[in-house]
PDB file of N, CA and C in Angstrom:
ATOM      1  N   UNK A   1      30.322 -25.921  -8.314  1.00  0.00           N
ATOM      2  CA  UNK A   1      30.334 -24.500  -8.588  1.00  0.00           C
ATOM      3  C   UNK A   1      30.836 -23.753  -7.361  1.00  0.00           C
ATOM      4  N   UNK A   2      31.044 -22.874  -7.687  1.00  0.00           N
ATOM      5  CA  UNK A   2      32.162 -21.791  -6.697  1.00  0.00           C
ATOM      6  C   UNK A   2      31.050 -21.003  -6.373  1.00  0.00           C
ATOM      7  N   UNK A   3      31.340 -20.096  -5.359  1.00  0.00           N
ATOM      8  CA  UNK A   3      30.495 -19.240  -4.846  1.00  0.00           C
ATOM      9  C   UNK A   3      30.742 -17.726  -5.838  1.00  0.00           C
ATOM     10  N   UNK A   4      32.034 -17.794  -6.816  1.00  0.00           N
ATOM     11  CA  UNK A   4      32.354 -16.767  -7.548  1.00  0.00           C
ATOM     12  C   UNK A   4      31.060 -16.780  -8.546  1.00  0.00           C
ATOM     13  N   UNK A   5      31.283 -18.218  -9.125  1.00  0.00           N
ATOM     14  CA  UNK A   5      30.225 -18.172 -10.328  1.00  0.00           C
ATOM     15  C   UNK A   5      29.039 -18.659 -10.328  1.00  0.00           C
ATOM     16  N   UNK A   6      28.140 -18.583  -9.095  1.00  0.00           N
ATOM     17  CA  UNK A   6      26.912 -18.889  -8.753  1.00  0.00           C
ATOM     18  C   UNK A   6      26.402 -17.487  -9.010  1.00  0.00           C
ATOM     19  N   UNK A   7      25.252 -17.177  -9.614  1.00  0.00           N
ATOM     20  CA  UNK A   7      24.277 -16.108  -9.741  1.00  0.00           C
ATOM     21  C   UNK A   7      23.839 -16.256  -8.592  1.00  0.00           C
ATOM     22  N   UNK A   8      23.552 -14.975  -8.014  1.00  0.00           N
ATOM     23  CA  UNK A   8      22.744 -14.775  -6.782  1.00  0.00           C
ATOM     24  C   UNK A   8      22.064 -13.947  -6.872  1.00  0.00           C
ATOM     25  N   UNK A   9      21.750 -13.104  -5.707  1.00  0.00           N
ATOM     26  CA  UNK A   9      20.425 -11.400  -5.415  1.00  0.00           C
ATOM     27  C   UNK A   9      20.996 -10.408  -6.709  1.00  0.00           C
ATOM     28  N   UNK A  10      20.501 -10.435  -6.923  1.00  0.00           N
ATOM     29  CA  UNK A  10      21.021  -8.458  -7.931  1.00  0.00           C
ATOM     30  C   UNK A  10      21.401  -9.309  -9.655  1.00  0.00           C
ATOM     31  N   UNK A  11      21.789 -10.297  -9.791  1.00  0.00           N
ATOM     32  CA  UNK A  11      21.921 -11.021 -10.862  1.00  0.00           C
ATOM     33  C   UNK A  11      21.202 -10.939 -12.021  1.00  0.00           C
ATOM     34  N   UNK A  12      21.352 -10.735 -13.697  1.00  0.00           N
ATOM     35  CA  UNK A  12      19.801 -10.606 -14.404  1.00  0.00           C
ATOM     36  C   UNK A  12      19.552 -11.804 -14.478  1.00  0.00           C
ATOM     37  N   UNK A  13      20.101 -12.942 -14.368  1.00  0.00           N
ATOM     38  CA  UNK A  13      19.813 -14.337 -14.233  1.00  0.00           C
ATOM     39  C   UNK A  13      18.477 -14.576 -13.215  1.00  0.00           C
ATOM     40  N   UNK A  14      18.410 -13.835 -12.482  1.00  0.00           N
ATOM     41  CA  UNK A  14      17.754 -14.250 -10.844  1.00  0.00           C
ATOM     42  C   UNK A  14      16.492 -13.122 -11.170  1.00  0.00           C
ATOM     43  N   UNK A  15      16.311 -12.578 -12.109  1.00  0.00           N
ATOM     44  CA  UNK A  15      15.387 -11.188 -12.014  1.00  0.00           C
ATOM     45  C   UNK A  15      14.298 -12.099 -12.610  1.00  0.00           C
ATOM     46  N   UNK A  16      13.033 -11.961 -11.939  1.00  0.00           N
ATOM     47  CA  UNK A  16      11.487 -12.175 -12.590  1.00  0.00           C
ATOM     48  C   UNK A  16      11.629 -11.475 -14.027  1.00  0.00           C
ATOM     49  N   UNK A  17      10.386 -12.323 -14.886  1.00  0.00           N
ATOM     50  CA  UNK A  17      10.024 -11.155 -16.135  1.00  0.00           C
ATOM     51  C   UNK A  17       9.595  -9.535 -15.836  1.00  0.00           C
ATOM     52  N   UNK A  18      10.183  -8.723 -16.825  1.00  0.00           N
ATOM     53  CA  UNK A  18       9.470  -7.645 -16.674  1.00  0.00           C
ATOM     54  C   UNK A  18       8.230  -7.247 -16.983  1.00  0.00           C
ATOM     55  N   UNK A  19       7.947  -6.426 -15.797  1.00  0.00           N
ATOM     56  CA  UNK A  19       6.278  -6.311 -15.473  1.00  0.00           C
ATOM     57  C   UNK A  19       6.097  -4.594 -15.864  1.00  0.00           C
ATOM     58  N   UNK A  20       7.515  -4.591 -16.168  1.00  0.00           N
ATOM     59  CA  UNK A  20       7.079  -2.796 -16.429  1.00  0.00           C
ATOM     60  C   UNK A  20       6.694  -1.885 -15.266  1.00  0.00           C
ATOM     61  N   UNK A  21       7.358  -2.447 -14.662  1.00  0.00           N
ATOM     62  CA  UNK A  21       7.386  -1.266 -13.624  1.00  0.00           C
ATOM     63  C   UNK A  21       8.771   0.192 -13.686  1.00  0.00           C
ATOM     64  N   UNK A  22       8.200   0.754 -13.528  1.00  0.00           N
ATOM     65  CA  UNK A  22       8.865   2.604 -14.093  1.00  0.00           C
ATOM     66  C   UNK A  22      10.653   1.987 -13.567  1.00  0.00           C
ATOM     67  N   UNK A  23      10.762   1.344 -12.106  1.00  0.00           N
ATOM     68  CA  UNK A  23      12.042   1.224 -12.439  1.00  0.00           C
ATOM     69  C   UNK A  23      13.070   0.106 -12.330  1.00  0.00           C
ATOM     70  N   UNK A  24      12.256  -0.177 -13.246  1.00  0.00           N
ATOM     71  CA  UNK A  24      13.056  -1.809 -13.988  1.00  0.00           C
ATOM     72  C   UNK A  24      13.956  -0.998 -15.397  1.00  0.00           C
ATOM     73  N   UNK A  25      14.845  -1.378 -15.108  1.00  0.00           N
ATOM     74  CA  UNK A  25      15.547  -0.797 -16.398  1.00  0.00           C
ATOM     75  C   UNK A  25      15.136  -1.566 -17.919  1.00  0.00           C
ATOM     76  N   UNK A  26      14.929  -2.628 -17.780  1.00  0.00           N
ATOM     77  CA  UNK A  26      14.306  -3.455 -18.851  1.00  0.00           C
ATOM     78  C   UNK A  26      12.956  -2.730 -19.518  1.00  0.00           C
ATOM     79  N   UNK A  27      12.071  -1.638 -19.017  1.00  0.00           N
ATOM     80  CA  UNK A  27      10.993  -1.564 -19.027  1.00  0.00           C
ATOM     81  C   UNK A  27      11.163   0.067 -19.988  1.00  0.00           C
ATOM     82  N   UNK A  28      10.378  -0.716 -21.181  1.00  0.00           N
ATOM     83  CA  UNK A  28      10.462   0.488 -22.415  1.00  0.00           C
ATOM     84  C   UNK A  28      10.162   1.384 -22.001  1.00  0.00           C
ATOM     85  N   UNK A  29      10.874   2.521 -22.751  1.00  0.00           N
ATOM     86  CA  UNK A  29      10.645   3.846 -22.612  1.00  0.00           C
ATOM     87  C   UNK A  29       9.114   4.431 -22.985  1.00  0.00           C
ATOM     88  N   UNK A  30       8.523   5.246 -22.427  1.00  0.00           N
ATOM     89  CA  UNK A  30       6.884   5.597 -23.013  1.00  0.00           C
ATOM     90  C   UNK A  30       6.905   6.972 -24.097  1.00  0.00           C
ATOM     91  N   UNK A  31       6.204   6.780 -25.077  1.00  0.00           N
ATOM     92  CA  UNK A  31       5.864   7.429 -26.045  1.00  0.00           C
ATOM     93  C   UNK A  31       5.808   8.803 -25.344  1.00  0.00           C
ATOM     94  N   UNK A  32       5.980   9.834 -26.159  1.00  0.00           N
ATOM     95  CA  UNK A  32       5.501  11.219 -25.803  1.00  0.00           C
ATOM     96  C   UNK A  32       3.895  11.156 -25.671  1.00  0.00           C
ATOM     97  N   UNK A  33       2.965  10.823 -26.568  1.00  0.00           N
ATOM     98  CA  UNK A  33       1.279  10.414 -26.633  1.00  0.00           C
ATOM     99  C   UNK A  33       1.144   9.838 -25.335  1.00  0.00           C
ATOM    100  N   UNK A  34       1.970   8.579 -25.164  1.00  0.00           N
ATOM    101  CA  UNK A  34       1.091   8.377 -24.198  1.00  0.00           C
ATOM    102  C   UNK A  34       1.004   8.816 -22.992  1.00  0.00           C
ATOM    103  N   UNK A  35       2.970   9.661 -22.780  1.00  0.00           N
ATOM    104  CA  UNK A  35       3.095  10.016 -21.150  1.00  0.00           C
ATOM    105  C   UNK A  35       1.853  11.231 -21.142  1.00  0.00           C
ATOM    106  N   UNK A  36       1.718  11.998 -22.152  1.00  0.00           N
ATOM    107  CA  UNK A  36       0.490  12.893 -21.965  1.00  0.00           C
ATOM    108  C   UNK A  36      -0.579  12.148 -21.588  1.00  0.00           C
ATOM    109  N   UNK A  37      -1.073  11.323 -22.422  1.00  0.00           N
ATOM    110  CA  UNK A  37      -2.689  10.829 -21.938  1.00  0.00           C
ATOM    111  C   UNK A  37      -2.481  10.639 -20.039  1.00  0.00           C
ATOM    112  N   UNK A  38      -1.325  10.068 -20.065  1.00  0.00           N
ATOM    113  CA  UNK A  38      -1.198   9.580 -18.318  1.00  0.00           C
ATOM    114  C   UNK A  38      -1.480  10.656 -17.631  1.00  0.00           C
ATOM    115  N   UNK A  39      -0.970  12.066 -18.248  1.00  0.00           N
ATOM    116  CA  UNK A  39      -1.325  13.339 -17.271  1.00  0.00           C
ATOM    117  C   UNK A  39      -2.805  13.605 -17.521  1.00  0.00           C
ATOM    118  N   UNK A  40      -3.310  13.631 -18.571  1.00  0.00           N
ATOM    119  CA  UNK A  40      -4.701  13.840 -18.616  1.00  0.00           C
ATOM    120  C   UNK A  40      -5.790  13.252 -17.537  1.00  0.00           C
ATOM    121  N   UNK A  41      -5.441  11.876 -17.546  1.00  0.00           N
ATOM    122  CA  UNK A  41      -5.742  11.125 -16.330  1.00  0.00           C
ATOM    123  C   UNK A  41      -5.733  11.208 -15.181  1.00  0.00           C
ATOM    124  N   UNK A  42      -4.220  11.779 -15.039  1.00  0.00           N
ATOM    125  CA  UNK A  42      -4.232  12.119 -13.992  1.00  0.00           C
ATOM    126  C   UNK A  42      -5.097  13.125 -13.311  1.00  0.00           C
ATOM    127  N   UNK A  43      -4.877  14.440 -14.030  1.00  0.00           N
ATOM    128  CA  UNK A  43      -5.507  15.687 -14.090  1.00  0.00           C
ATOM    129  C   UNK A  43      -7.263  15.185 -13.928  1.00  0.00           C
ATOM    130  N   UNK A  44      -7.717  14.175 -14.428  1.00  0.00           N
ATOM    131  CA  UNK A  44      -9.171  14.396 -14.266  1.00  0.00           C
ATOM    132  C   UNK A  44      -9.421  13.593 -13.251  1.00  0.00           C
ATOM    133  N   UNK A  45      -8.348  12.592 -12.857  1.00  0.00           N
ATOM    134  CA  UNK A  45      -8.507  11.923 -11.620  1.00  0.00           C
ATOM    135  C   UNK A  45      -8.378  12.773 -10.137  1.00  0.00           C
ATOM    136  N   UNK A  46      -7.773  13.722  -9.931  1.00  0.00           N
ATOM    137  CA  UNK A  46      -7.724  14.739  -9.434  1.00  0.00           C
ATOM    138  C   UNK A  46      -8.894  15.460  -9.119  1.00  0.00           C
ATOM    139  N   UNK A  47      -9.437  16.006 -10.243  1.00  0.00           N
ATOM    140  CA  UNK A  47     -10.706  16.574 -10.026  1.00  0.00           C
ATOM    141  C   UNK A  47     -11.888  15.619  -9.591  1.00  0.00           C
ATOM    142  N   UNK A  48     -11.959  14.573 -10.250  1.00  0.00           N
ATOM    143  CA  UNK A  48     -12.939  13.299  -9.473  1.00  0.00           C
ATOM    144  C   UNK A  48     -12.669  13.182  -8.523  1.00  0.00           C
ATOM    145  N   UNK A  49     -11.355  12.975  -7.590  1.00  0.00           N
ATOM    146  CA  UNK A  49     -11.225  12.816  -5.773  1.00  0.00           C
ATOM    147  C   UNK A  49     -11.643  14.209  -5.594  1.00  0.00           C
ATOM    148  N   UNK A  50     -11.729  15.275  -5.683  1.00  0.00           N
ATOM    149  CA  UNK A  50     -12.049  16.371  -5.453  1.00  0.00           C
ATOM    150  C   UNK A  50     -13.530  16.686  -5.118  1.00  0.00           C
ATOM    151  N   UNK A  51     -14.320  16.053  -6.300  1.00  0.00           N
ATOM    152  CA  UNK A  51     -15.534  16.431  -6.257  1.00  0.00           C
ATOM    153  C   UNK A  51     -16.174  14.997  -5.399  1.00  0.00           C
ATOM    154  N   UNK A  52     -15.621  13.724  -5.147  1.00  0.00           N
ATOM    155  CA  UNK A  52     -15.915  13.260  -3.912  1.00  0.00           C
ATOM    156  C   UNK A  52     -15.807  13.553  -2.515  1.00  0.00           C
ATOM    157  N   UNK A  53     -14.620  13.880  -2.713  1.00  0.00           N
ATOM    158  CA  UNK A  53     -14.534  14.479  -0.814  1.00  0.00           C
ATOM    159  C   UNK A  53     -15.640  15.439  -0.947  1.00  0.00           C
ATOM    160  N   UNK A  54     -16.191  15.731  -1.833  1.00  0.00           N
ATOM    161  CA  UNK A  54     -16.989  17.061  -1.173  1.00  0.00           C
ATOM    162  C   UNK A  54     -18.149  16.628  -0.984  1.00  0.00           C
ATOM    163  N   UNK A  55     -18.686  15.309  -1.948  1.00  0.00           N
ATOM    164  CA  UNK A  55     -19.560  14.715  -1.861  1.00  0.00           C
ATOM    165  C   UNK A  55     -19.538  13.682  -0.686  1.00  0.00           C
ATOM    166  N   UNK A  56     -18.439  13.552  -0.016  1.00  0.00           N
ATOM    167  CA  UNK A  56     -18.547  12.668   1.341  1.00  0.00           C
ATOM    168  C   UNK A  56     -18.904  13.460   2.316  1.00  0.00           C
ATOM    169  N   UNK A  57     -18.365  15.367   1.937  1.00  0.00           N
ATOM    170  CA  UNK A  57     -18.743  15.924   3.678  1.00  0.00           C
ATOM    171  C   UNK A  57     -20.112  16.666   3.121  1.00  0.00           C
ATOM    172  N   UNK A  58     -20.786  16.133   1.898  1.00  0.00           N
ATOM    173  CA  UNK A  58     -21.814  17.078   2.029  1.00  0.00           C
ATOM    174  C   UNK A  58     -21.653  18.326   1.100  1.00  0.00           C
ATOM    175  N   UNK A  59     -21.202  18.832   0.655  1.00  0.00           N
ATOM    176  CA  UNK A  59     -20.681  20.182   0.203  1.00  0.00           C
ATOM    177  C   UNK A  59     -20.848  19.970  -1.336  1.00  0.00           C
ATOM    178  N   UNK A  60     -21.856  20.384  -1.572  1.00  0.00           N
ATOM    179  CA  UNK A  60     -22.533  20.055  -3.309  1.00  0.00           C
ATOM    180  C   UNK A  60     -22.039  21.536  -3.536  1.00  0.00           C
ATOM    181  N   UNK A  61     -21.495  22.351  -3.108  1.00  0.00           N
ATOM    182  CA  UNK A  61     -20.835  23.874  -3.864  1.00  0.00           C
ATOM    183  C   UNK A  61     -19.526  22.609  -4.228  1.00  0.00           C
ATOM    184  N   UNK A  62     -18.873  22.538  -3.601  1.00  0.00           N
ATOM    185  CA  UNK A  62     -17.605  22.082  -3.813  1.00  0.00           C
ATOM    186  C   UNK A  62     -17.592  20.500  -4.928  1.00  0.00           C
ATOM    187  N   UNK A  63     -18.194  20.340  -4.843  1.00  0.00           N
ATOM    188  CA  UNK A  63     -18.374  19.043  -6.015  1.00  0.00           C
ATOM    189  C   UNK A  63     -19.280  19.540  -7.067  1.00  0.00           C
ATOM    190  N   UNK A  64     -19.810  20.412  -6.863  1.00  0.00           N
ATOM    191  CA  UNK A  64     -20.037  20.981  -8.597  1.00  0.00           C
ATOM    192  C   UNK A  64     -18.780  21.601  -8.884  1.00  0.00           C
ATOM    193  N   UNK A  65     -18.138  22.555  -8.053  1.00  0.00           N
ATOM    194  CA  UNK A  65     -16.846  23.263  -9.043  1.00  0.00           C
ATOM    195  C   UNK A  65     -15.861  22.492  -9.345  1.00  0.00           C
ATOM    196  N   UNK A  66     -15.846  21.352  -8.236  1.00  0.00           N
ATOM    197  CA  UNK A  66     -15.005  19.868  -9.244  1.00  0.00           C
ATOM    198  C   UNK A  66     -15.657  19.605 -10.124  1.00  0.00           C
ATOM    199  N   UNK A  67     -16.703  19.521 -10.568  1.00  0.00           N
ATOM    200  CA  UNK A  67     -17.245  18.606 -11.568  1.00  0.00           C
ATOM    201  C   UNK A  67     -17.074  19.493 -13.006  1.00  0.00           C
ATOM    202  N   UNK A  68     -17.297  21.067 -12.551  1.00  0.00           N
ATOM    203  CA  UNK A  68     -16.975  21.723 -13.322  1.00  0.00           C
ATOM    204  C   UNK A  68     -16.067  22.127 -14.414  1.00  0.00           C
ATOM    205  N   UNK A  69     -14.891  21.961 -13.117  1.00  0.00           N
ATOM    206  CA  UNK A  69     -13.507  22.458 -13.632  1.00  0.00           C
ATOM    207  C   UNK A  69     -13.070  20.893 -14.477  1.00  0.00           C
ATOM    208  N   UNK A  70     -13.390  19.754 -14.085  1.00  0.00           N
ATOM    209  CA  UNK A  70     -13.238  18.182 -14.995  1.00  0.00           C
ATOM    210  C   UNK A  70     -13.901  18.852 -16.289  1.00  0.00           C
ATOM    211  N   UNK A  71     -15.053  18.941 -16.033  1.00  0.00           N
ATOM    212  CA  UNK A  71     -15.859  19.259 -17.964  1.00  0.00           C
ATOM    213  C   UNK A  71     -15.190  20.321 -18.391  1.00  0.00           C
ATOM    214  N   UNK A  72     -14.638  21.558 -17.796  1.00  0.00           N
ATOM    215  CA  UNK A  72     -14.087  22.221 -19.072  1.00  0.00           C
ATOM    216  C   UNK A  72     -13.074  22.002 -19.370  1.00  0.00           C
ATOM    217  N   UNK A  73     -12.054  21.077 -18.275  1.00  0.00           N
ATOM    218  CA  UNK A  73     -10.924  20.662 -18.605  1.00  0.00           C
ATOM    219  C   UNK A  73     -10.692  19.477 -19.910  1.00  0.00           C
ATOM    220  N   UNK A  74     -12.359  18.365 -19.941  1.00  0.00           N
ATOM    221  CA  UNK A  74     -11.873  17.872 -21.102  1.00  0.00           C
ATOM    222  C   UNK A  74     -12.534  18.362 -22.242  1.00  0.00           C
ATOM    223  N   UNK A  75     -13.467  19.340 -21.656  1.00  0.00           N
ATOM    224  CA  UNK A  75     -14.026  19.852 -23.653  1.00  0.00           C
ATOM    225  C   UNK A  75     -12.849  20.821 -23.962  1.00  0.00           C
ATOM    226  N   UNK A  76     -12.006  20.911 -23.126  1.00  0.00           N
ATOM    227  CA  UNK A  76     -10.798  21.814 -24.057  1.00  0.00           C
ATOM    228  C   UNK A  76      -9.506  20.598 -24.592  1.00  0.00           C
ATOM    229  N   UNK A  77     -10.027  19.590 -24.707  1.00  0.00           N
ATOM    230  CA  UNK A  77      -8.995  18.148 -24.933  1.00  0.00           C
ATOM    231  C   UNK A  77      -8.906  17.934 -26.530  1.00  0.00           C
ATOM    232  N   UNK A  78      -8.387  18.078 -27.383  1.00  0.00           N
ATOM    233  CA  UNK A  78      -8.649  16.573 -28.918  1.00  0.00           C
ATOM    234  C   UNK A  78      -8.018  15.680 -28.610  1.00  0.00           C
ATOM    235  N   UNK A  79      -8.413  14.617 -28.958  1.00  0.00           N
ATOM    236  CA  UNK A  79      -8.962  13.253 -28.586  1.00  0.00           C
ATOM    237  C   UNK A  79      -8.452  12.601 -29.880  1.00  0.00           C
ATOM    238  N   UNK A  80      -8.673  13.856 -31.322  1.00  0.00           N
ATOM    239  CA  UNK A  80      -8.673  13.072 -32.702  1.00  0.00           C
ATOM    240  C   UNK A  80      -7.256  12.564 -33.067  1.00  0.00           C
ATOM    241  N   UNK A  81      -6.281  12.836 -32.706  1.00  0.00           N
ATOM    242  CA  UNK A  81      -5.324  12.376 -33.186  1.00  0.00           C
ATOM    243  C   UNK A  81      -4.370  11.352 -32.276  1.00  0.00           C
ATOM    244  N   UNK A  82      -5.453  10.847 -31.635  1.00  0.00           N
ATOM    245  CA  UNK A  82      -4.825   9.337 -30.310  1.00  0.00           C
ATOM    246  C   UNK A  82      -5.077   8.477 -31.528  1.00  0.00           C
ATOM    247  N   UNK A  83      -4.006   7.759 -31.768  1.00  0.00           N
ATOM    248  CA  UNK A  83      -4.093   6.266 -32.202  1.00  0.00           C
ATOM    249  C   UNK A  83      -3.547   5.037 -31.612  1.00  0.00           C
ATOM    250  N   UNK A  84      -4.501   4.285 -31.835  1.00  0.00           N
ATOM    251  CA  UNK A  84      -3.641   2.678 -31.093  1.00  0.00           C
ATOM    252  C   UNK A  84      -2.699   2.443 -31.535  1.00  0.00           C
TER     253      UNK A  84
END
């Protein structure tokens, strides 16, 4: 074999399976449902680091209004029309 027609680096021959990582081009596109749920997550993951740091320096004002702003953020959520 020639060095022309040896697969090498950058090759799809030479590429691992896809693991789905955002930029593997192989890696399906995400539903409208679900890229939302990902922000939801995000959004309450947010407020959970929030209301820890406050709970690491002490500051129970500041980790209740995280904890706060998480609960009204998901009782304003429906939930009913997620399907697997």
């Amino acid at each position: 074999m020639s060095a022309v027609t040896t697969q090498g680096f950058g090759d799809a021959a030479t590429w691992p399976t896809c693991a789905g990582h955002p930029h593997d081009p192989r890696t399906p596109e995400m539903s409208e449902a679900c890229a939302n749920a990902h922000e939801v997550c995000a959004e309450i993951r947010l407020w959970l680091e929030m209301a820890e740091c406050g709970l690491i320096r002490g500051d129970l004002s500041q980790f209740a209004a995280a904890m706060e702003c998480a609960r009204s953020y998901m009782v304003s959520m429906d939930f009913s029309g997620v399907n697997s």
